[in-house]
Protein backbone atom coordinates (compact mmCIF):
# COMPACT_ATOMS: atom_id res chain seq x y z
CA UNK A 1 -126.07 -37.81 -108.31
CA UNK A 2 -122.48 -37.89 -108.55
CA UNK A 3 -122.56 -34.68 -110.59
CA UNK A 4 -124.69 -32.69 -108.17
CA UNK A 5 -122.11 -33.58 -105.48
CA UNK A 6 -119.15 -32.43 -107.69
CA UNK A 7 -121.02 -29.20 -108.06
CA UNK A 8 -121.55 -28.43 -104.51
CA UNK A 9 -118.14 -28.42 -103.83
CA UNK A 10 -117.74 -25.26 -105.83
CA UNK A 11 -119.99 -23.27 -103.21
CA UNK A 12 -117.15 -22.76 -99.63
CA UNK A 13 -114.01 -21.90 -101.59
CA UNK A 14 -115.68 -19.80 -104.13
CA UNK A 15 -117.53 -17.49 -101.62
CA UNK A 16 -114.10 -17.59 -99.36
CA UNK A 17 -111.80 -16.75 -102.30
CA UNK A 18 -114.43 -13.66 -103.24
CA UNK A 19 -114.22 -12.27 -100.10
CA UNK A 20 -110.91 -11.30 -101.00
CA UNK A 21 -110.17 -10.95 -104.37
CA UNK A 22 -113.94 -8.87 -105.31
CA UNK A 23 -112.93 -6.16 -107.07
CA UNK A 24 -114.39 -2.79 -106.34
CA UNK A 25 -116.81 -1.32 -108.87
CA UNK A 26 -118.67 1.54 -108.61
CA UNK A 27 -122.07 -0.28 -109.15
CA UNK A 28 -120.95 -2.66 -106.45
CA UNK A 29 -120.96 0.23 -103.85
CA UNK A 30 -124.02 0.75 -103.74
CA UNK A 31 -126.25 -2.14 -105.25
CA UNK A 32 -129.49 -0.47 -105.76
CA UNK A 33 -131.69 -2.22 -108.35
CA UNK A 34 -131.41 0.67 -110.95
CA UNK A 35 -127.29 0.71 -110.58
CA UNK A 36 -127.03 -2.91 -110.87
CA UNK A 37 -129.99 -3.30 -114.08
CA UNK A 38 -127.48 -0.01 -115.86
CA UNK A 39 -124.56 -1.97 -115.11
CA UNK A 40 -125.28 -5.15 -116.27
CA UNK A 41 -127.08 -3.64 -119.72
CA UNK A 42 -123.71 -1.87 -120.07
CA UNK A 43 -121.31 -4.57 -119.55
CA UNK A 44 -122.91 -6.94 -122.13
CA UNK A 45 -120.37 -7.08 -125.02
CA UNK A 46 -118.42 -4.38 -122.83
CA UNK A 47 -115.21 -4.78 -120.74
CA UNK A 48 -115.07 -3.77 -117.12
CA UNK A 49 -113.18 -0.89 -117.67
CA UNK A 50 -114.44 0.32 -120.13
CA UNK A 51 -118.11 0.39 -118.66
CA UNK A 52 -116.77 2.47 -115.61
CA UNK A 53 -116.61 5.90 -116.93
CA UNK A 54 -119.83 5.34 -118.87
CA UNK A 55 -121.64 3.92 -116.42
CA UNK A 56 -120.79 6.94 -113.84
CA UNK A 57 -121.84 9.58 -115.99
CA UNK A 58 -125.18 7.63 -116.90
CA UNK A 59 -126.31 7.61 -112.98
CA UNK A 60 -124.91 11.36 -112.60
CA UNK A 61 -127.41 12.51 -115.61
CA UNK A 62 -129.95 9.97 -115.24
CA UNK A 63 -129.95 8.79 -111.29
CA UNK A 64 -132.98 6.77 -111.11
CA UNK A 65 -136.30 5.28 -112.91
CA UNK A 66 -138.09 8.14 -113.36
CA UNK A 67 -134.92 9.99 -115.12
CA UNK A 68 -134.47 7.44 -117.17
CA UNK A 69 -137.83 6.89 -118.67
CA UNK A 70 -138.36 10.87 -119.36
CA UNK A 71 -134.74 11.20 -120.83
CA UNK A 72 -135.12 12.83 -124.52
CA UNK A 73 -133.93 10.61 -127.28
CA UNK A 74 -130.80 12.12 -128.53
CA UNK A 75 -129.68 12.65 -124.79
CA UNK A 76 -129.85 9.07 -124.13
CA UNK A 77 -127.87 8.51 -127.25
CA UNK A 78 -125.55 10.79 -126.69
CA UNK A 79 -124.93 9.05 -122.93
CA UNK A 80 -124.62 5.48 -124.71
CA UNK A 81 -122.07 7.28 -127.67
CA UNK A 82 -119.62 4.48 -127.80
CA UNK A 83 -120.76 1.79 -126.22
CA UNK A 84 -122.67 0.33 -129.20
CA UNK A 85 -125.87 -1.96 -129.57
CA UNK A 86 -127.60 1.09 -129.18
CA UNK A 87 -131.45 -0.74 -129.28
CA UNK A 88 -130.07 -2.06 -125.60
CA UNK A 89 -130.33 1.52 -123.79
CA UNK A 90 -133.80 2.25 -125.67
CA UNK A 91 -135.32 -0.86 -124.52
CA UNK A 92 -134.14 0.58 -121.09
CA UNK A 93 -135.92 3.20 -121.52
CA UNK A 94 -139.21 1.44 -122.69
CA UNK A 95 -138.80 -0.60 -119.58
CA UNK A 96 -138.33 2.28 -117.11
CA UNK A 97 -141.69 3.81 -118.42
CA UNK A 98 -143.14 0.18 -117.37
CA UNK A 99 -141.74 0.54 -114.26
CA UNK A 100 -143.27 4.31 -113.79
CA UNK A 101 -146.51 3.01 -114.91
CA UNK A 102 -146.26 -0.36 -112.95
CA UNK A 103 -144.45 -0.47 -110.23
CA UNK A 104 -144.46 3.28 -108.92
CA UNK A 105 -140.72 3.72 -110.62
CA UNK A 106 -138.81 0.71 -108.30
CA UNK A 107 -138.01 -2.59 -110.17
CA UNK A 108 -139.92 -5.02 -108.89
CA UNK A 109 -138.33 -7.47 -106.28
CA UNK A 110 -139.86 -10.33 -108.04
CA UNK A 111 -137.56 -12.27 -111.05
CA UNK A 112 -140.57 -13.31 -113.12
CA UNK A 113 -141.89 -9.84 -113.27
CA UNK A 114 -138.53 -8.38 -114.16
CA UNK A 115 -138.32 -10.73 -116.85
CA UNK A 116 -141.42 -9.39 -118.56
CA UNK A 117 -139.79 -5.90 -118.43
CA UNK A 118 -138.72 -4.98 -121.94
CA UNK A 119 -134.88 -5.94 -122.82
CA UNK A 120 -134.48 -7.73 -119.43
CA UNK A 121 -133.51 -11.95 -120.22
CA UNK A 122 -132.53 -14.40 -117.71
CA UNK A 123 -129.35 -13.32 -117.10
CA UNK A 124 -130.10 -9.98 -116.65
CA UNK A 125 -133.29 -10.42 -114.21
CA UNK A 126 -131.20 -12.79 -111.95
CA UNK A 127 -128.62 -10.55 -111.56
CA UNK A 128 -131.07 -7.69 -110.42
CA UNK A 129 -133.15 -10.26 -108.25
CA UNK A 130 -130.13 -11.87 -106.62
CA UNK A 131 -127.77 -8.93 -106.01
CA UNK A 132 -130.48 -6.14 -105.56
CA UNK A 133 -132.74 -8.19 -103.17
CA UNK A 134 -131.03 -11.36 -102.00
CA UNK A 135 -133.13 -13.77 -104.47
CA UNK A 136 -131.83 -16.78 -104.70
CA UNK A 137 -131.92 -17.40 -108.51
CA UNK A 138 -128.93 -17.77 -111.02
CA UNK A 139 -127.62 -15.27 -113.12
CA UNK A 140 -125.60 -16.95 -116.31
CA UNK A 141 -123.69 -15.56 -118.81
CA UNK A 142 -120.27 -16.60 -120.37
CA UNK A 143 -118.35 -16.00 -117.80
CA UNK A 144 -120.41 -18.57 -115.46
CA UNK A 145 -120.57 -21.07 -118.46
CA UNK A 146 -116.82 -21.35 -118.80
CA UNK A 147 -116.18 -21.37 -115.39
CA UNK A 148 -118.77 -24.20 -114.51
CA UNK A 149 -118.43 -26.47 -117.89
CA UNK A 150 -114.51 -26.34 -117.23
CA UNK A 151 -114.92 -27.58 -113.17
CA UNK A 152 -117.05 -29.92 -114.83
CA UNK A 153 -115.55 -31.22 -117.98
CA UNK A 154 -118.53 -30.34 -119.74
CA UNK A 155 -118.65 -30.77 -123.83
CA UNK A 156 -121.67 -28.90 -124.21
CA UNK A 157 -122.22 -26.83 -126.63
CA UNK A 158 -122.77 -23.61 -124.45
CA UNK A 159 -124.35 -21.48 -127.34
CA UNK A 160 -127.00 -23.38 -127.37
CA UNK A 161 -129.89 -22.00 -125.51
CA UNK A 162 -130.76 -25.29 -123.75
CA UNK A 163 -127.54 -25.71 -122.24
CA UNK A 164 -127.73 -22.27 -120.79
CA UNK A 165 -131.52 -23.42 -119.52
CA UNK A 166 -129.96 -26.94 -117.78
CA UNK A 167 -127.14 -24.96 -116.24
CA UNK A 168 -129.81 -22.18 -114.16
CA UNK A 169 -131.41 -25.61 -113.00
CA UNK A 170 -127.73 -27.00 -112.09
CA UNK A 171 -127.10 -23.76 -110.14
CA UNK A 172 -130.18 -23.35 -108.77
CA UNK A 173 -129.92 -26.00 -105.84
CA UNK A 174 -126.58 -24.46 -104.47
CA UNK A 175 -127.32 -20.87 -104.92
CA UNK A 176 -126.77 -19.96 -101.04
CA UNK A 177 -129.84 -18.51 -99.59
CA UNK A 178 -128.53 -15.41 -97.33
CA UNK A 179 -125.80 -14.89 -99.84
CA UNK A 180 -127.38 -15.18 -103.83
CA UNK A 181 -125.78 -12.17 -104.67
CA UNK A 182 -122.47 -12.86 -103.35
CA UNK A 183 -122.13 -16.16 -105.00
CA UNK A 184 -123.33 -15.08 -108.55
CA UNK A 185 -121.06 -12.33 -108.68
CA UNK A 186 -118.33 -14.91 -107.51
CA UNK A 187 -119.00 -17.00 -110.36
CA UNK A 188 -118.86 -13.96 -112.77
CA UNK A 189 -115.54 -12.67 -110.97
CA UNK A 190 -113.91 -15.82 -111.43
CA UNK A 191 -114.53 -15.99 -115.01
CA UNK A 192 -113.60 -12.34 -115.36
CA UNK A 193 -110.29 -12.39 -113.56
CA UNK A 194 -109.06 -16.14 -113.29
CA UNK A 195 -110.71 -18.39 -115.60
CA UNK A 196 -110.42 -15.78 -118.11
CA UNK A 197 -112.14 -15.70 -121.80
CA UNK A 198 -109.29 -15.14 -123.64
CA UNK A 199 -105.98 -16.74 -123.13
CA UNK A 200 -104.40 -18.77 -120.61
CA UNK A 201 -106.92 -19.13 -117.21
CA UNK A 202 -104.66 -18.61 -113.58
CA UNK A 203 -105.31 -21.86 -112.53
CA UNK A 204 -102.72 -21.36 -109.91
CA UNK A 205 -105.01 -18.78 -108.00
CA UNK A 206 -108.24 -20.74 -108.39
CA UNK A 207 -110.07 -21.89 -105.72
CA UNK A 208 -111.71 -24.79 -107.38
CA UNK A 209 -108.04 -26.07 -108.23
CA UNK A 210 -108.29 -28.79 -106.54
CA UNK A 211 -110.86 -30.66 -108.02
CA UNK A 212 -111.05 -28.76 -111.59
CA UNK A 213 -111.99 -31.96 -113.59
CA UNK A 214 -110.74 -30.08 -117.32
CA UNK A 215 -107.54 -29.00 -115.59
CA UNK A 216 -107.29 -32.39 -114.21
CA UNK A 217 -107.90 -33.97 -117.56
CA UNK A 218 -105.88 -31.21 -119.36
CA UNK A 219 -108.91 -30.33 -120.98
CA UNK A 220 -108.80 -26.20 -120.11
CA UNK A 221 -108.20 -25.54 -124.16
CA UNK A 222 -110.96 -27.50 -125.37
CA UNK A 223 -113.67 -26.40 -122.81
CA UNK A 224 -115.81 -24.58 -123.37
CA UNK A 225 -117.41 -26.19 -126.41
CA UNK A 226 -118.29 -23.29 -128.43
CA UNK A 227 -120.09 -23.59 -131.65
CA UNK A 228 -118.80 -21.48 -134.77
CA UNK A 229 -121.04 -18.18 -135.25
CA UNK A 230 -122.10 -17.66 -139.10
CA UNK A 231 -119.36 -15.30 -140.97
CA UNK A 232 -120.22 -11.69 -140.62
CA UNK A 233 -121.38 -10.17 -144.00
CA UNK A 234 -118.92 -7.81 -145.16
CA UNK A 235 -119.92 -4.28 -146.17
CA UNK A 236 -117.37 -1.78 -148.54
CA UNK A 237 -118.13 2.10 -147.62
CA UNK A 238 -116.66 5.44 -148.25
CA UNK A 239 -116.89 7.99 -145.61
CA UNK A 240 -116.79 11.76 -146.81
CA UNK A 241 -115.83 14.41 -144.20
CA UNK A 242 -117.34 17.48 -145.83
CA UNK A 243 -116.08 20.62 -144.04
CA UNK A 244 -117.34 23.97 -144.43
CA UNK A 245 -114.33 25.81 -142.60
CA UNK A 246 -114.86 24.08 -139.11
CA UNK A 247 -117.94 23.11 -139.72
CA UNK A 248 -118.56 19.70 -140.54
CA UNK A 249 -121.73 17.43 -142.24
CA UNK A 250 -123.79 14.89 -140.66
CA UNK A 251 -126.55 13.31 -141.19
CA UNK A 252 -129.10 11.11 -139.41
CA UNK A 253 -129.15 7.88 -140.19
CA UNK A 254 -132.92 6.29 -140.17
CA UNK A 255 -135.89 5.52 -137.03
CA UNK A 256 -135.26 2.15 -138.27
CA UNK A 257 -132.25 -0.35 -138.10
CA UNK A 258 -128.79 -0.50 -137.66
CA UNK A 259 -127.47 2.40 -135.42
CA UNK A 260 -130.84 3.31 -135.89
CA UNK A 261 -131.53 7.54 -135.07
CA UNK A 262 -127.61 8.39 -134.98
CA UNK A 263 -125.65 10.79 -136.78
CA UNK A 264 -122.91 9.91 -139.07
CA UNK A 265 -120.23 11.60 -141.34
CA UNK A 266 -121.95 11.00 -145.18
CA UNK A 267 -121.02 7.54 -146.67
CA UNK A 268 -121.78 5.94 -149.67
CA UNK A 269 -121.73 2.15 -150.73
CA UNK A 270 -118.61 0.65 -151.75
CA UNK A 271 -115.13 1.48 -152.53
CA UNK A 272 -115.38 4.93 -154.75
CA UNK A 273 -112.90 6.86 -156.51
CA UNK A 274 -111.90 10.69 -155.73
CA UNK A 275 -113.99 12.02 -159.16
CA UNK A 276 -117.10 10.09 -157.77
CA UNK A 277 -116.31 11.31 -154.18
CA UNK A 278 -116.21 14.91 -155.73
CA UNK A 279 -119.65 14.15 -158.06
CA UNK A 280 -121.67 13.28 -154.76
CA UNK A 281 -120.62 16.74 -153.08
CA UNK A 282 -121.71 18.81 -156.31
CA UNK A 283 -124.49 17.17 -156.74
CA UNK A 284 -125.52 17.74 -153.15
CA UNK A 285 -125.23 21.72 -154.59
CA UNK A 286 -121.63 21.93 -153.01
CA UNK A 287 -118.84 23.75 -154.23
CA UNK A 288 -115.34 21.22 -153.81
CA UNK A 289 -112.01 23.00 -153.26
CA UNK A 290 -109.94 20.31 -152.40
CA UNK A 291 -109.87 16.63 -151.27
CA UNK A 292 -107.36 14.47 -149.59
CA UNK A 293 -107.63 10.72 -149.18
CA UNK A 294 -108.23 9.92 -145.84
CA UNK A 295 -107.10 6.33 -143.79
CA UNK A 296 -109.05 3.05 -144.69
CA UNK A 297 -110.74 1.87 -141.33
CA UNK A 298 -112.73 -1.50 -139.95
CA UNK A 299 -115.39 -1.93 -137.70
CA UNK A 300 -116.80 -4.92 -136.10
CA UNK A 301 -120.72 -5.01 -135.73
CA UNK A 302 -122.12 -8.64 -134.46
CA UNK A 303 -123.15 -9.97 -137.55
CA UNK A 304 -121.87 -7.18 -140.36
CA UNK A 305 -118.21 -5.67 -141.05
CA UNK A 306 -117.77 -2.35 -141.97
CA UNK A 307 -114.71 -1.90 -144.50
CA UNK A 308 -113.80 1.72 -144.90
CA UNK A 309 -112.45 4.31 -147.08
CA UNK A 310 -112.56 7.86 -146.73
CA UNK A 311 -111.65 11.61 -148.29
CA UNK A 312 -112.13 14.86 -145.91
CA UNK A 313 -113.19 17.53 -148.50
CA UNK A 314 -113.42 21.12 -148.46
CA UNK A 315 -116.35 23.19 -150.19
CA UNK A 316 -116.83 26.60 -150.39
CA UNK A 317 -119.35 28.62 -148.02
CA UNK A 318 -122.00 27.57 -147.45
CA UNK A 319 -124.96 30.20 -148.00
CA UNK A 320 -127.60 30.33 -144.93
CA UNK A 321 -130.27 29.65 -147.17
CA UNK A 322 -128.67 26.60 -148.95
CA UNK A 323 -130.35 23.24 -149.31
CA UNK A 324 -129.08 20.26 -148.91
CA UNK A 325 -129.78 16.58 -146.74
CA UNK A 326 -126.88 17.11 -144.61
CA UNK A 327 -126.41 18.89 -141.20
CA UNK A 328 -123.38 20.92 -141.23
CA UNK A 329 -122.25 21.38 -137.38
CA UNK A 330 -120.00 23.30 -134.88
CA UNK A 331 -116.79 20.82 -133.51
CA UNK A 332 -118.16 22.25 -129.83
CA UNK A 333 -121.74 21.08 -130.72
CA UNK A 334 -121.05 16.99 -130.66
CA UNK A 335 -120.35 17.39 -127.05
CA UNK A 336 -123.54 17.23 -126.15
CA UNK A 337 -125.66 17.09 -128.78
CA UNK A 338 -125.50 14.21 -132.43
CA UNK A 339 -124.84 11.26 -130.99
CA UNK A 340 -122.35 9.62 -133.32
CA UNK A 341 -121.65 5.53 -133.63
CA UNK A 342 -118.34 4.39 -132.78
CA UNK A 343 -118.41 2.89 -136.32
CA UNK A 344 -116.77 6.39 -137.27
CA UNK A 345 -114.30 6.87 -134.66
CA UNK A 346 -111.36 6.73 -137.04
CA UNK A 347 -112.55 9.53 -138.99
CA UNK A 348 -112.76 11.82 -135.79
CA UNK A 349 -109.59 13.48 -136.05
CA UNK A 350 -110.43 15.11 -139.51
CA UNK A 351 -112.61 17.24 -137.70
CA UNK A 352 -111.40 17.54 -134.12
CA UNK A 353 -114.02 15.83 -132.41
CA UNK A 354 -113.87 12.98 -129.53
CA UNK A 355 -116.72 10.52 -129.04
CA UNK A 356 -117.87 8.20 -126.25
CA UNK A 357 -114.91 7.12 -123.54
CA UNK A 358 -112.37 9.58 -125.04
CA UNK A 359 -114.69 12.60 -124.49
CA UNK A 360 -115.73 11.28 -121.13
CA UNK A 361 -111.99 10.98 -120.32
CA UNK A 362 -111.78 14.76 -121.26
CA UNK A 363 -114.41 15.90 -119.61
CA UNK A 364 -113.07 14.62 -116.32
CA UNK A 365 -109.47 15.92 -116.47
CA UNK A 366 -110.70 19.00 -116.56
């Protein structure tokens, strides 16, 4: 009983200090059901501000349900270029077509109903039914685990899916009625801005200060209780940028899988050496000219590492009627069209091209 009553402290100063330290977001100004359900698929595994330029040209070229759920593959790639995870903005899509065929293209106002929508969990589904329609039903996600373990001292182990389940019954109970949206967006501001993920949390300008049990016990470093995730498997490739004059090659990767339906520069397995860089081309019936070792480059998927090397080389002409498995392509072209993985950003420069935020960035200073 005692910890229920610790808990309902939290409710007063946290809606007070949001009130005046809410930040303002475009998907905040007007809290439609479809702005907040983009928003919230976009800022999984995505920083604030890096979701803002994305999310504004997603609602521009895709405004509502209906857009959504007719929007052409490669165009809805091409909109998510950058931001990664790519099955999340196809299982939008499968859900918006539910919607059309459901619910006459408006998310229902019901959280159980959302939930059976396709790519919608908890988290998401309270968010929509709290700040959408006023439902008074949490909405948890790291941000509200750290902030509520670490006001209570928790040890949990919040990975675990049944901590996450007894903290939405925790929260339920003191979710305001008239104000569910306000307070879970309080809770995920105060994780976002105060009791920050990543270094040391501003306890000075936190309204639960006063009674933080883990800053109390000088417990802040040890809480949350996180559980290690298994080690990523790592993955040696070799990127080739093949260029035809301007032109450059892609091709597209497989319906299935990781980055499933993109385009990427060719790359082959492992670490290989500039002869067996130049044996792939000519045996693709391409004429090398020249080759030039290119920077070594890392990305970071969630459970596989990318280690790169890469050569740009040059080949003669290509005639019309050539054949080969690659796609060679205009610079002007990837604007709009061959959505390419962030995976490959590194190797963008070789052929003048800009993908996801960058090109957005462009775009707009025009």
């Amino acid at each position: 009983m005692q910890e229920e009553m610790k808990l309902e402290q939290i409710v007063t100063p946290l809606l007070t200090w949001f009130k005046d330290h809410a930040r303002v977001l475009p998907w905040r100004e007007d809290a439609t059901p479809y702005r907040v359900w983009v928003s919230e698929i976009m800022l999984q595994q995505t920083r604030v501000e890096a979701v803002k330029p994305y999310f504004e040209r997603f609602v521009a070229e895709l405004p509502d349900v209906k857009a959504l759920a007719e929007c052409p593959d490669e165009k809805l790639l091409k909109l998510w270029e950058g931001l990664g995870y790519y099955n999340r903005v196809r299982n939008m899509r499968i859900a918006a077509q539910t919607v059309m065929e459901l619910y006459d293209g408006v998310l229902p106002a019901d959280y159980e109903k959302l939930l059976q929508l396709k790519g919608i969990g908890h988290y998401t589904a309270g968010a929509i039914a709290s700040i959408a329609y006023g439902i008074p039903v949490p909405a948890v996600d790291g941000n509200v685990l750290r902030v509520i373990t670490r006001v209570m001292a928790d040890p949990s182990d919040i990975m675990k899916q049944s901590v996450k389940n007894q903290m939405e019954q925790r929260l339920l109970p003191l979710i305001p009625k008239d104000q569910a949206g306000a307070f879970n967006q309080a809770l995920m501001e105060l994780g976002a801005t105060v009791c920050v993920p990543n270094g040391q949390p501003l306890c000075g300008d936190c309204p639960w200060k006063e009674f933080c049990l883990a800053k109390r016990e000088d417990r802040i470093a040890d809480i949350p209780v996180k559980s290690k995730a298994k080690p990523r498997k790592i993955e040696d490739k070799t990127v080739l940028i093949i260029r035809d004059g301007e032109r450059f090659a892609l091709r597209k990767r497989p319906k299935k899988g990781l980055l499933a339906g993109m385009y990427e520069f060719p790359n082959i397995e492992g670490h290989i050496s500039e002869d067996e860089a130049l044996r792939y081309v000519t045996e693709r019936q391409l004429t090398p000219l020249r080759i030039e070792k290119l920077t070594d480059a890392k990305h970071i998927f969630s459970h596989i590492e990318w280690h790169m090397c890469g050569y740009m080389i040059r080949v003669a002409a290509l005639e019309e009627d050539e054949d080969t498995d690659m796609l060679f392509v205009e610079p002007q072209d990837t604007k709009s069209l061959y959505p390419i993985p962030a995976a490959f950003e590194k190797y963008t420069d070789a052929v003048n091209i800009l993908l996801g935020a960058k090109r957005i960035k462009e775009d707009s200073s025009k």
